[in-house]
N, C-alpha and C. Protein backbone atom coordinates (compact mmCIF):
# COMPACT_ATOMS: atom_id res chain seq x y z
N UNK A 1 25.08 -6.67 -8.27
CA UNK A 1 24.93 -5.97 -7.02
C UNK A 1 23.46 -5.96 -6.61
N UNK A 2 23.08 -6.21 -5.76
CA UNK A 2 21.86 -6.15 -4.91
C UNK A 2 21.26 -4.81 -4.96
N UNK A 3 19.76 -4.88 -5.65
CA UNK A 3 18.95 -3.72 -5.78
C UNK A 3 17.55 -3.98 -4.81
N UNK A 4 17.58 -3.97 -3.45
CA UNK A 4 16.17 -5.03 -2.98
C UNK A 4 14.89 -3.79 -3.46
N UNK A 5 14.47 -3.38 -4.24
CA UNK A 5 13.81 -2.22 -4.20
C UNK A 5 12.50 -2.22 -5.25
N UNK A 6 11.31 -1.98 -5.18
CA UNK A 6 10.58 -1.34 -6.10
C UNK A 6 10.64 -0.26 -7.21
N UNK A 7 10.96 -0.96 -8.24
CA UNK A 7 11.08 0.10 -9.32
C UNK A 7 9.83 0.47 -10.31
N UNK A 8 8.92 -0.31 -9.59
CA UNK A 8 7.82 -0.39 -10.59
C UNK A 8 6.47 -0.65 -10.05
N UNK A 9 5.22 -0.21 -9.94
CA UNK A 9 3.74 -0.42 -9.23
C UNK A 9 3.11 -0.38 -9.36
N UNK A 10 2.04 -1.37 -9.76
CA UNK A 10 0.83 -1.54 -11.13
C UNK A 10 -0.48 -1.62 -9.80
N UNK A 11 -1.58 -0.80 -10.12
CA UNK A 11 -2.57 -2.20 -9.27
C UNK A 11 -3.48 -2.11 -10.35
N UNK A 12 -4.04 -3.67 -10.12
CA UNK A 12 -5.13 -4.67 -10.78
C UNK A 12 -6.16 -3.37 -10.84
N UNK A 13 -5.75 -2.85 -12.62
CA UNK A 13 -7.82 -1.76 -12.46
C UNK A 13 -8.36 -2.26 -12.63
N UNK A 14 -9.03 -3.70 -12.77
CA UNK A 14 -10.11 -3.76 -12.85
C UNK A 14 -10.59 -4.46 -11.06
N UNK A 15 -9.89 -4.55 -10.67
CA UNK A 15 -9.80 -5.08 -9.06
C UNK A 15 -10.51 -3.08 -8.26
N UNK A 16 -10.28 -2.21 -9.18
CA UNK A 16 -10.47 -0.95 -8.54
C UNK A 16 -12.15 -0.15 -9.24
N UNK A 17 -12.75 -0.61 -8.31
CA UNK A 17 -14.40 -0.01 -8.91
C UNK A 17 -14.89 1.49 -9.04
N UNK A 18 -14.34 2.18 -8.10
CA UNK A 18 -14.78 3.21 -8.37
C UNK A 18 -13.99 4.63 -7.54
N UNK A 19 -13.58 5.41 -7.65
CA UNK A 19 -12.64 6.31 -7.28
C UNK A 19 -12.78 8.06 -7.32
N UNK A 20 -12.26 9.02 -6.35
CA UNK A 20 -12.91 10.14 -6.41
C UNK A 20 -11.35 10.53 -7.06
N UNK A 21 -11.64 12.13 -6.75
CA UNK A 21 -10.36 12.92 -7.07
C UNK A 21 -8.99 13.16 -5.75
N UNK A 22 -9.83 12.86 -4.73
CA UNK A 22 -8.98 13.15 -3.43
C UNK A 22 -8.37 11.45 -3.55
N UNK A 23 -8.94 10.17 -3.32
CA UNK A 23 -8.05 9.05 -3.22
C UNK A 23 -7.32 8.85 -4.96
N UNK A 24 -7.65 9.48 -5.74
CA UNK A 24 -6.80 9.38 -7.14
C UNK A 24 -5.15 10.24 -6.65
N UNK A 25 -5.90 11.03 -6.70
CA UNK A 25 -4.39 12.00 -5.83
C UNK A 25 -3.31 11.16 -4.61
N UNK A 26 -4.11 10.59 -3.54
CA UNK A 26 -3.81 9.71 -2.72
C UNK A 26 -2.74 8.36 -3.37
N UNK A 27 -3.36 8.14 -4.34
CA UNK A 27 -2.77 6.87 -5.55
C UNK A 27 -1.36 7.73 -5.84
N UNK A 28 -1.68 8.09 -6.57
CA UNK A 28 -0.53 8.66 -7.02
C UNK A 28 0.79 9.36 -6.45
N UNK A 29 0.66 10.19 -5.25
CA UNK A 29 1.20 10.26 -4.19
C UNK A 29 2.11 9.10 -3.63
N UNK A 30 1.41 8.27 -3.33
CA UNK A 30 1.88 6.93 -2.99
C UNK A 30 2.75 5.92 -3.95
N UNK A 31 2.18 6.06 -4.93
CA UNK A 31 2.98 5.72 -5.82
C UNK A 31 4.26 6.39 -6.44
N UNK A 32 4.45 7.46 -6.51
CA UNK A 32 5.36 8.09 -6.84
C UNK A 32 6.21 8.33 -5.69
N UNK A 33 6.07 8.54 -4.07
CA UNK A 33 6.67 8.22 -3.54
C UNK A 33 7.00 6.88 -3.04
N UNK A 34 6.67 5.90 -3.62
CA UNK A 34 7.35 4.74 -3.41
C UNK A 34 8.46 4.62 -4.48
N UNK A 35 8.28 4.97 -5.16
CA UNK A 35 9.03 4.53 -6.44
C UNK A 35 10.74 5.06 -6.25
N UNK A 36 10.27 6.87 -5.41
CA UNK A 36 11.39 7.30 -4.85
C UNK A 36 12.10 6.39 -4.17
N UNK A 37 11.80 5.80 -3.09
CA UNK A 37 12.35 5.52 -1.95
C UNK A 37 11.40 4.47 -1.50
N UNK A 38 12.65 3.03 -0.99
CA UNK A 38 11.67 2.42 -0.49
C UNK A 38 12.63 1.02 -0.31
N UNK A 39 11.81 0.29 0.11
CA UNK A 39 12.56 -0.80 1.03
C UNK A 39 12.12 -2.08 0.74
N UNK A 40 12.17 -3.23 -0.36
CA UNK A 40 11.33 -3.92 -0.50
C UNK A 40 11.89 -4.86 -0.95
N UNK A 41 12.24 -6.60 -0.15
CA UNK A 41 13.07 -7.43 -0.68
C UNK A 41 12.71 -8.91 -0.08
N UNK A 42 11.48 -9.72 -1.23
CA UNK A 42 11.45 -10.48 -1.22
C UNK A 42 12.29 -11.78 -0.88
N UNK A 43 11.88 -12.43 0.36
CA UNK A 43 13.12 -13.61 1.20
C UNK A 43 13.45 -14.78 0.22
N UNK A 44 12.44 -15.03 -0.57
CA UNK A 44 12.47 -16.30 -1.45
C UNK A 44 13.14 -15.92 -2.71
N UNK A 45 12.64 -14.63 -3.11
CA UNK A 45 13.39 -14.47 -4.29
C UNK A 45 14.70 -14.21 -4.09
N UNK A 46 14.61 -13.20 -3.37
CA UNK A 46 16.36 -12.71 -3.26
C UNK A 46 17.21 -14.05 -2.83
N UNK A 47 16.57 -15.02 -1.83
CA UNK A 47 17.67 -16.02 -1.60
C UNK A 47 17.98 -17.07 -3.02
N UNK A 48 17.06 -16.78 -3.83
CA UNK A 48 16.89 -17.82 -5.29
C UNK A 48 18.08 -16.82 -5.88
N UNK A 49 18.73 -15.80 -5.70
CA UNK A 49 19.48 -14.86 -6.47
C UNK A 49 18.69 -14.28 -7.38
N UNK A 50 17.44 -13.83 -7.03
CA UNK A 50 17.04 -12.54 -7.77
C UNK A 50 16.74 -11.45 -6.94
N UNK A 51 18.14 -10.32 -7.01
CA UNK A 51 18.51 -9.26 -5.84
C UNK A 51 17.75 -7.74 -6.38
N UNK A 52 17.16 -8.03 -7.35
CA UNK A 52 16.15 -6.75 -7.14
C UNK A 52 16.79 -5.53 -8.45
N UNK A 53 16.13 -5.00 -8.78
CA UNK A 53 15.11 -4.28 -8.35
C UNK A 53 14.33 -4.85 -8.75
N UNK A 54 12.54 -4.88 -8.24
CA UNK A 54 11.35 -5.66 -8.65
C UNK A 54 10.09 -5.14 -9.36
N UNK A 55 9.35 -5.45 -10.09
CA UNK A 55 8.40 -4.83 -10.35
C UNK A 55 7.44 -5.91 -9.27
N UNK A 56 6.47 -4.94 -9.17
CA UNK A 56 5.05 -5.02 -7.75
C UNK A 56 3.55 -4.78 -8.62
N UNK A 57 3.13 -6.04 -8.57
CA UNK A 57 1.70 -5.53 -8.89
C UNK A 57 0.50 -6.17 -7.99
N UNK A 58 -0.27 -5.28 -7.37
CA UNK A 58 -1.30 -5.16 -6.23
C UNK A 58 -2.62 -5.66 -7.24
N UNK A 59 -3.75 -6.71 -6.50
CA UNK A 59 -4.74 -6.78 -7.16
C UNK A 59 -5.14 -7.86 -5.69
N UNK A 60 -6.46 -7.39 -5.96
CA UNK A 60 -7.54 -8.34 -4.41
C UNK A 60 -8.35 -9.67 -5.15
N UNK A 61 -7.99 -10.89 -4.70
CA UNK A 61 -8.13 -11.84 -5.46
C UNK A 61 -9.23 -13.03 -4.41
N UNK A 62 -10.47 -13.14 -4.31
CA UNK A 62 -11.10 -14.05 -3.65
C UNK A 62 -10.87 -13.45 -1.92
N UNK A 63 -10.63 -12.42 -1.67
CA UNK A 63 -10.47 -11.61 -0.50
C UNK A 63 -8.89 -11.68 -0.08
N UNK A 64 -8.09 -11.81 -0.65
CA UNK A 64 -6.85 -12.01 -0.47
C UNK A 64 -6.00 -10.91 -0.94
N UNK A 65 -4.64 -10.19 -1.04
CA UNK A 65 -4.26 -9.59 -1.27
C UNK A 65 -3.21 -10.57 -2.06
N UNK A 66 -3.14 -9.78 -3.07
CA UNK A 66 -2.16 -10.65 -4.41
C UNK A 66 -0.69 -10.20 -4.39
N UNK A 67 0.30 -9.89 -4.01
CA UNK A 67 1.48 -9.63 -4.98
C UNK A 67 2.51 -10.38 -5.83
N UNK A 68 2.21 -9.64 -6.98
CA UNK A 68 3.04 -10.29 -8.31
C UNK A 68 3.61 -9.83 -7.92
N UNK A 69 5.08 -10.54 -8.07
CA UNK A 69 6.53 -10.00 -8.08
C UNK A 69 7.56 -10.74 -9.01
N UNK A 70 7.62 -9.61 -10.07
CA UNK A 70 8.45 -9.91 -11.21
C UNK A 70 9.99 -9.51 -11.60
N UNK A 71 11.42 -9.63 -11.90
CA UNK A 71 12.28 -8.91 -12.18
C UNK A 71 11.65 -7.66 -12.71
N UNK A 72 13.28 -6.63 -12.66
CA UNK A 72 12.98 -5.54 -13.43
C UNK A 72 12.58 -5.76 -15.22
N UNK A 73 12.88 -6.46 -15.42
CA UNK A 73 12.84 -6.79 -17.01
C UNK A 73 11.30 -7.68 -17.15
N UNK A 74 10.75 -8.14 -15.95
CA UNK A 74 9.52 -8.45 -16.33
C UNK A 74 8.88 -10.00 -16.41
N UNK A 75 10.24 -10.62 -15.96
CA UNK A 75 9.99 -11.94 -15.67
C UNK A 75 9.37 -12.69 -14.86
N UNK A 76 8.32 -13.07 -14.42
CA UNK A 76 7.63 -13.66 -13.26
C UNK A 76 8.54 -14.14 -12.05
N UNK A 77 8.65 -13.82 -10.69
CA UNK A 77 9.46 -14.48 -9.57
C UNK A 77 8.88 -15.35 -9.19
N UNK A 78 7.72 -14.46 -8.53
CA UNK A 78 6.95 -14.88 -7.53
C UNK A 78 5.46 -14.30 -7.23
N UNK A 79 4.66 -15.38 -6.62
CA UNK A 79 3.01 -14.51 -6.08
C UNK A 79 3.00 -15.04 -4.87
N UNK A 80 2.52 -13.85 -3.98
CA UNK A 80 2.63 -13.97 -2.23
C UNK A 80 1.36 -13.40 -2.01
N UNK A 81 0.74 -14.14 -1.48
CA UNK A 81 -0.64 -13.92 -0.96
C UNK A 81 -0.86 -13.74 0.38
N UNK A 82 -1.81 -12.77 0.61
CA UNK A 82 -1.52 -12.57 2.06
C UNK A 82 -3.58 -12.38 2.42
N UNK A 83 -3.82 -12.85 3.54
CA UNK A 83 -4.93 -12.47 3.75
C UNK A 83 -5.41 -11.36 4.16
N UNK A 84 -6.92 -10.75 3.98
CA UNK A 84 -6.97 -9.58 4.12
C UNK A 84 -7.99 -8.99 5.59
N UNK A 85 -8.57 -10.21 6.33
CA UNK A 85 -9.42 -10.35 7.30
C UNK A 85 -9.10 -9.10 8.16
N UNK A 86 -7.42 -9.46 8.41
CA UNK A 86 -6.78 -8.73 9.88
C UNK A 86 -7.26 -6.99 9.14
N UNK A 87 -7.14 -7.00 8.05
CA UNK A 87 -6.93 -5.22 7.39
C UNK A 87 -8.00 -4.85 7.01
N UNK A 88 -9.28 -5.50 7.66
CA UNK A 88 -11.03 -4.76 7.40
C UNK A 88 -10.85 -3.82 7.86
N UNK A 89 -10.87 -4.34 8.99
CA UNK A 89 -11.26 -2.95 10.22
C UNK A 89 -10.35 -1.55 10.12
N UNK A 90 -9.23 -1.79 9.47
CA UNK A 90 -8.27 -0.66 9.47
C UNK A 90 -8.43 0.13 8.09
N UNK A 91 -8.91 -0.75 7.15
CA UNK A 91 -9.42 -0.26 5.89
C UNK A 91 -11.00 1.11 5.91
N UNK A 92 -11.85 0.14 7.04
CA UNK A 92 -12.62 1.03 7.21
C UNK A 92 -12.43 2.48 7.44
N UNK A 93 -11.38 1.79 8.66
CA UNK A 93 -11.13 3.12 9.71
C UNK A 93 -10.77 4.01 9.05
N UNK A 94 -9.48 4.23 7.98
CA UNK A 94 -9.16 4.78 7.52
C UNK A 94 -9.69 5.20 6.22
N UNK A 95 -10.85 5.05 5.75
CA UNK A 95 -11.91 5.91 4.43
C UNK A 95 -12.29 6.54 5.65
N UNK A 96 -13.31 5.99 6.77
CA UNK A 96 -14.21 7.13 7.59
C UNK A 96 -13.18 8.10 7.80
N UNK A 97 -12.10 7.75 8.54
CA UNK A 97 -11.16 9.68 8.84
C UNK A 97 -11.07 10.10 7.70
N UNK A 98 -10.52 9.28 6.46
CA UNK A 98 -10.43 10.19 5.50
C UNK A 98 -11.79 11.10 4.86
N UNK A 99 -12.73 10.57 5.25
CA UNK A 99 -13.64 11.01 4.50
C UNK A 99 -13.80 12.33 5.21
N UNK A 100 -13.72 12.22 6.45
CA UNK A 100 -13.95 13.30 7.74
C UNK A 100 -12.67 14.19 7.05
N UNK A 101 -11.85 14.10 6.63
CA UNK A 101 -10.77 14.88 6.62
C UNK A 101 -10.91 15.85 4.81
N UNK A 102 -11.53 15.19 4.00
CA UNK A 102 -11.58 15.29 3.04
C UNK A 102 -12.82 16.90 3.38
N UNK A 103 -13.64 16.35 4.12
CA UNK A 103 -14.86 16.81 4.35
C UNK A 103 -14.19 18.29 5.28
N UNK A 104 -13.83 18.21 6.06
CA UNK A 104 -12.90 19.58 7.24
C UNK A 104 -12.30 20.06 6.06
N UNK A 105 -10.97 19.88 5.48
CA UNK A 105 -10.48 21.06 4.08
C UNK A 105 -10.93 21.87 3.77
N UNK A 106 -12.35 21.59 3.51
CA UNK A 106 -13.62 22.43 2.72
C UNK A 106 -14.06 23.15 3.97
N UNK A 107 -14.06 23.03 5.29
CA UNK A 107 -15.19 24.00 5.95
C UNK A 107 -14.48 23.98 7.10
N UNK A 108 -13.72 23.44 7.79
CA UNK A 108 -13.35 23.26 9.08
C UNK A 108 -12.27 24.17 9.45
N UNK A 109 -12.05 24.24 10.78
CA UNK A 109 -11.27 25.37 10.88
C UNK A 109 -9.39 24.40 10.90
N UNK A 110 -8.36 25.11 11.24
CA UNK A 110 -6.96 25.24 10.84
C UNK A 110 -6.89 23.90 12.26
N UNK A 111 -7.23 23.80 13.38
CA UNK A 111 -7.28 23.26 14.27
C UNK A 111 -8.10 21.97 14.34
N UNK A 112 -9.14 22.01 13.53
CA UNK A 112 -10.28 20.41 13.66
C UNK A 112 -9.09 19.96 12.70
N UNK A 113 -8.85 20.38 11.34
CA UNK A 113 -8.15 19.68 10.30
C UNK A 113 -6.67 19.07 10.62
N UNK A 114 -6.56 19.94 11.80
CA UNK A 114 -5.10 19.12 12.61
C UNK A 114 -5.43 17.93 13.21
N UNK A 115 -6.68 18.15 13.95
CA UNK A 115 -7.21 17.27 14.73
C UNK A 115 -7.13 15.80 14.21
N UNK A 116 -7.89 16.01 13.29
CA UNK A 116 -8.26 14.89 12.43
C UNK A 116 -7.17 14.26 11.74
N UNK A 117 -6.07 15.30 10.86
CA UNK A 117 -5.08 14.59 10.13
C UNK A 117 -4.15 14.05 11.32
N UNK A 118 -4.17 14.20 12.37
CA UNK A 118 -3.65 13.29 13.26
C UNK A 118 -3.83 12.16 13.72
N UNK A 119 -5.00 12.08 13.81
CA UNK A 119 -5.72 10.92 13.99
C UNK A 119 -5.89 9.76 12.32
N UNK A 120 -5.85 10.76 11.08
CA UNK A 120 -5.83 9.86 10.65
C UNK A 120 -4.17 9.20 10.30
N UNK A 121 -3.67 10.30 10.51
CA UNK A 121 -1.96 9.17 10.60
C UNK A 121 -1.80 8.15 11.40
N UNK A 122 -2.81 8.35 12.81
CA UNK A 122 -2.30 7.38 13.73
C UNK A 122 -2.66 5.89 13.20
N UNK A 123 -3.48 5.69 12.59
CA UNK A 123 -4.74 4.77 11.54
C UNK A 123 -3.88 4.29 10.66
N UNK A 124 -3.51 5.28 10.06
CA UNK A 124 -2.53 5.02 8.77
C UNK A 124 -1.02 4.03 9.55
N UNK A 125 -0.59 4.71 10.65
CA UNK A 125 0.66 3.96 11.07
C UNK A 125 0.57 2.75 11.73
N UNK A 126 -0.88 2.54 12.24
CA UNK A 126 -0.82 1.28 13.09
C UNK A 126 -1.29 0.23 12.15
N UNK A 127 -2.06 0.48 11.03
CA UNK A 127 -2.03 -0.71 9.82
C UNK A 127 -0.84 -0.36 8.84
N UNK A 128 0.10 0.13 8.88
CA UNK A 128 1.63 0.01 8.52
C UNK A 128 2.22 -1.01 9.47
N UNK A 129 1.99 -1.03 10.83
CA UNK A 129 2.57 -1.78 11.75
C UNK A 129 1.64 -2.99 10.97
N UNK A 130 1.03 -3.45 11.01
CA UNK A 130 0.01 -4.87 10.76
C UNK A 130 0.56 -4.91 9.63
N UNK A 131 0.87 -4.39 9.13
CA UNK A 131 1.87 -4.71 7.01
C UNK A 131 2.77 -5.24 7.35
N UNK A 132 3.59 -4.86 8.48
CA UNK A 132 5.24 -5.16 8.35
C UNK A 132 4.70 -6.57 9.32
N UNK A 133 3.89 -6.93 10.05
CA UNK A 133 3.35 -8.19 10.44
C UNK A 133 3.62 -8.86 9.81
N UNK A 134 2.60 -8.80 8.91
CA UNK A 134 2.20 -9.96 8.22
C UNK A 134 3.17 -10.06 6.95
N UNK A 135 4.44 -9.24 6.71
CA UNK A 135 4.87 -9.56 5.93
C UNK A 135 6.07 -10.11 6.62
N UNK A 136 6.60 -10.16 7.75
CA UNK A 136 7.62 -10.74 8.63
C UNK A 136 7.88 -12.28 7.73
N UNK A 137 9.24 -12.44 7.55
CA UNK A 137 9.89 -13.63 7.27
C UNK A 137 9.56 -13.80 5.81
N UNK A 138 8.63 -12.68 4.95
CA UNK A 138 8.36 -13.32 3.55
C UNK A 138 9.41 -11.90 2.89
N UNK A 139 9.07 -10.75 3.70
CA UNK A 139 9.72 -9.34 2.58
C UNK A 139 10.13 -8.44 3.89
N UNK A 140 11.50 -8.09 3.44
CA UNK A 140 11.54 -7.45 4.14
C UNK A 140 11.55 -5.77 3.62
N UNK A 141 11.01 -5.01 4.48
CA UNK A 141 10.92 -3.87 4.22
C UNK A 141 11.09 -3.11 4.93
N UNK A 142 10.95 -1.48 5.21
CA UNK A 142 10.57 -0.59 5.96
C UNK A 142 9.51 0.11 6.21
N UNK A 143 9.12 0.73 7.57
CA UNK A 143 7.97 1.42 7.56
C UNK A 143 7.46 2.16 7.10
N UNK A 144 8.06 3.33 6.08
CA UNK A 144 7.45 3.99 5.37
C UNK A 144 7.24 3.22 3.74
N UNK A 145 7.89 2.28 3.73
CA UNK A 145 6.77 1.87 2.12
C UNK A 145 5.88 1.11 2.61
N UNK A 146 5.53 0.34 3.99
CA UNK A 146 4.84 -0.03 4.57
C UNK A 146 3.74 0.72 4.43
N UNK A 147 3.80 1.95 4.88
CA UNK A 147 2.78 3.08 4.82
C UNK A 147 1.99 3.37 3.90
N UNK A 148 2.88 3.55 2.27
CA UNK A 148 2.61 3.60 1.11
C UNK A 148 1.66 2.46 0.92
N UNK A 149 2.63 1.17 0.86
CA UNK A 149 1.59 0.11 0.62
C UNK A 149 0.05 -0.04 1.27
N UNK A 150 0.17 0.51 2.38
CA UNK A 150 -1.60 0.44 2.87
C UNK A 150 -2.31 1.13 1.61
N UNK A 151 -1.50 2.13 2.44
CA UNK A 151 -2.40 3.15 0.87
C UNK A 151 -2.84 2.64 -0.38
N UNK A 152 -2.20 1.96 -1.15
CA UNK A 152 -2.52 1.25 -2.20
C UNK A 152 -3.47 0.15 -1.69
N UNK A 153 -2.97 -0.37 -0.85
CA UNK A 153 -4.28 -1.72 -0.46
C UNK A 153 -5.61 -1.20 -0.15
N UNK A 154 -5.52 0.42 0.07
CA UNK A 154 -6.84 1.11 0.67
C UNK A 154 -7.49 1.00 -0.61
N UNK A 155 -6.66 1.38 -1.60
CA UNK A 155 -7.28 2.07 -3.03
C UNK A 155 -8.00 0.44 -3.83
N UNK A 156 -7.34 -0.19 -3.55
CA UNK A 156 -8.08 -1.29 -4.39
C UNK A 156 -9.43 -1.85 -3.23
N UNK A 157 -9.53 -1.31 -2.12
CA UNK A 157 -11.09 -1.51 -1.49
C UNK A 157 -12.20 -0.75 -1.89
N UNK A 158 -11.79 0.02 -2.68
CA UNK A 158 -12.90 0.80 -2.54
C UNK A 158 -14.25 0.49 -3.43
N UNK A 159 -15.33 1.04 -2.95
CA UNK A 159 -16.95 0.13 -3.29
C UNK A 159 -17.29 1.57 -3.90
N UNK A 160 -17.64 2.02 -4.70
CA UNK A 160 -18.50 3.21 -5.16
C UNK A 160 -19.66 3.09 -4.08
């Protein structure tokens, strides 16, 4: 029976340089709600008859975004590379709000911190939209592990 799903989500640490307590939390979050729920079904594999569930492992390779995609048991499928040019600018965007948002928690009033976590969802959803882009015709998925997945692609940018 067909499992198209993520059961499993590694990223490349040594691909990850340096990290606070607010995007560690962020990691994990993301990860654990993906693991819940989620939408994720490789076109090549699944048509080869391997229907899932998959293990996923994230790592940034020569500026590229890597995914291993292995059976549940751990067998190599497949690696889908995707470039990462289009997801600078959204990568940015989204540390500066976060940082702004990280920064309001601590001092800002009930209303800026709305302000802001709005704005940074909007950031967050429109490079979810550019995920489900660029993954058109290779995986199909949905928008909220779409979402997740930025998140993780955020976490392996980060520069101390």
């Amino acid at each position: 029976m067909a499992d198209p799903r993520i059961s499993h989500i590694e990223l490349d640490e040594a691909t990850i340089l340096w990290r606070n307590a607010d995007i560690e939390q962020e990691r994990r979050i993301a990860i654990f709600d993906l693991i819940e729920d989620n939408v994720f079904k490789p076109m090549r594999a699944f048509d080869a008859g391997h229907a899932g569930p998959y293990r996923l492992r994230l790592s940034v390779r020569d500026g590229r975004l890597s995914l291993d995609i292995a059976a549940d048991g751990g067998d190599p499928i497949e690696t889908m590379v995707l470039g990462l040019a289009r997801f600078r600018r959204p990568v940015r965007e989204y540390f500066a709000i976060c940082e702004s948002y990280y920064q309001a928690i601590r001092k800002a009033s009930t209303q800026e911190i709305e302000t802001i976590d709005m704005a940074r969802r909007a950031i967050h959803n429109n490079a979810a939209e550019l995920l489900l882009e660029r993954l058109d015709g290779k995986v199909e998925t949905d928008f909220p592990t779409a979402r997740r997945l930025f998140t993780l692609i955020c976490v392996l940018h980060i520069r101390g």
